[in-house]
Every structure is written in C-alpha cells, then in structure tokens.
Protein backbone atom coordinates (compact mmCIF):
# COMPACT_ATOMS: atom_id res chain seq x y z
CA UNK A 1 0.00 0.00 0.00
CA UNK A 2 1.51 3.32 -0.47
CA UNK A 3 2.06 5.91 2.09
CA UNK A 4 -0.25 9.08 1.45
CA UNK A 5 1.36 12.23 2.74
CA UNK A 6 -0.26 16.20 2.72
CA UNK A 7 -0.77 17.42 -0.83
CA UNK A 8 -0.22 20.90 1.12
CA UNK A 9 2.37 22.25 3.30
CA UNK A 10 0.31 24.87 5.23
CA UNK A 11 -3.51 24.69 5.97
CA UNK A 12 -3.98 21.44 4.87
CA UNK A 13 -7.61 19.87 5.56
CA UNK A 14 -7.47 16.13 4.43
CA UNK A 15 -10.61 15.19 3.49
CA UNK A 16 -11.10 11.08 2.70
CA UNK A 17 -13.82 9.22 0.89
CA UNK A 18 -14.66 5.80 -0.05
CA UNK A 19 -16.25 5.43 -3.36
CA UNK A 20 -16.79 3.42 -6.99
CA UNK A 21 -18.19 4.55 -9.91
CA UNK A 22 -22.14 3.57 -8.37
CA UNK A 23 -20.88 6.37 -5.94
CA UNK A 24 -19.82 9.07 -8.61
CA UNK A 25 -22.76 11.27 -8.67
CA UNK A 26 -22.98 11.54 -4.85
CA UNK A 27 -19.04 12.64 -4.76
CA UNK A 28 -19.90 15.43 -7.24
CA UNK A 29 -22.30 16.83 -5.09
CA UNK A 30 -20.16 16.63 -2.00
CA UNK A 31 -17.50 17.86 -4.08
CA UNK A 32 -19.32 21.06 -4.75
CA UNK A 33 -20.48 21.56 -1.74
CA UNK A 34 -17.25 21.44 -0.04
CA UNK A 35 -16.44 23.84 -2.93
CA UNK A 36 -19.01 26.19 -2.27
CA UNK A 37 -18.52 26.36 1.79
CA UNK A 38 -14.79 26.33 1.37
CA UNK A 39 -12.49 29.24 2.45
CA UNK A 40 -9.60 30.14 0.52
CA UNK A 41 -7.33 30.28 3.57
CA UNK A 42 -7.43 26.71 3.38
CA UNK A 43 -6.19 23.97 1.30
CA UNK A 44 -8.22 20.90 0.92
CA UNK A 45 -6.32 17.89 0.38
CA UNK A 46 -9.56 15.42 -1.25
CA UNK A 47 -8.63 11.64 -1.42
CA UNK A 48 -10.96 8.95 -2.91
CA UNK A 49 -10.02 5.41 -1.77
CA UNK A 50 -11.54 3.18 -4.88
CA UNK A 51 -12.21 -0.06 -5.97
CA UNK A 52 -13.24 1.33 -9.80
CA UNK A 53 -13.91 4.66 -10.41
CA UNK A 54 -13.60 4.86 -14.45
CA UNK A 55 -11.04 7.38 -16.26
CA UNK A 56 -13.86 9.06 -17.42
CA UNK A 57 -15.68 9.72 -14.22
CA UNK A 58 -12.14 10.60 -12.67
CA UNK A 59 -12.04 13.59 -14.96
CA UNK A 60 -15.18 14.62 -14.38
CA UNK A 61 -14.65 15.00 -10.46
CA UNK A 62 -11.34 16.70 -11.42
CA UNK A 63 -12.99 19.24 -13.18
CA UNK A 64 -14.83 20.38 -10.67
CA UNK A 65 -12.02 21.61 -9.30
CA UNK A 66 -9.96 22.64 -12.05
CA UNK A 67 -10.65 26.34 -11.27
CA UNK A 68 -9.25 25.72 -7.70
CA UNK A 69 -5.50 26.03 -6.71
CA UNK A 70 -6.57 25.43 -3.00
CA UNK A 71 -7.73 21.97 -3.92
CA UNK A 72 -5.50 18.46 -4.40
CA UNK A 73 -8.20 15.33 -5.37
CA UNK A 74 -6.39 12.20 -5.46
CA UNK A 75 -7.59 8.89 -6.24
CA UNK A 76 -6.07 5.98 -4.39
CA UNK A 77 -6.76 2.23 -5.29
C-alpha cells in the first residue's frame, strides 16, 4: 500500500472518501459543496479510496475543481 502524505504544506484539511463509480454522482455533489462552503485560507487535500472509479468519471470530479488552486483530489486504489 503506499504511504499518502499532505498534498499541502500549510492549511492542509485532508478530506477522505470511499467510493466506486455507483458512488460518482454523490461525490460530485459533496464535491461542490465542499467547494461552495470552502475558504480560501485553506487547502483541501480530497482523497478517494476506490475499488473502480472509471477514467472518465475521474475527470469529471477533477474538473470540478480545475478552477481551484486550494484543492488536491487524489484517487487511491
């Protein structure tokens, strides 16, 4: 397994979820409202632990944040 470390130096907020692709649509909508009630003081350090989330679906959730230097999404398998 490897070893996940901060995306961020300063501020980080790790935030961990569990998901597939089933669980896509629901991450989306978490995603943007962590997006929405997020402060740009912080940095939030997003990490999906999957069993098979498709490329396609993994781009999607990245750009939802694509317009956000505060936020690191990671998927982890």
């Amino acid at each position: 397994m490897e070893k996940i470390t901060p995306a961020f130096l300063n501020n980080n907020v790790p935030v961990v979820f569990s998901a597939n692709d089933n669980y896509v649509p629901l991450l989306a909508t978490t995603l943007a409202s962590i997006i929405e009630n997020s402060s740009v003081s912080n940095n939030y350090d997003i990490i999906v632990l999957m069993t098979s989330i498709s490329d396609e679906n993994q781009v999607k959730l990245r750009a939802l944040l694509s317009n956000h230097s505060n936020f690191s999404l990671r998927f982890v398998n």
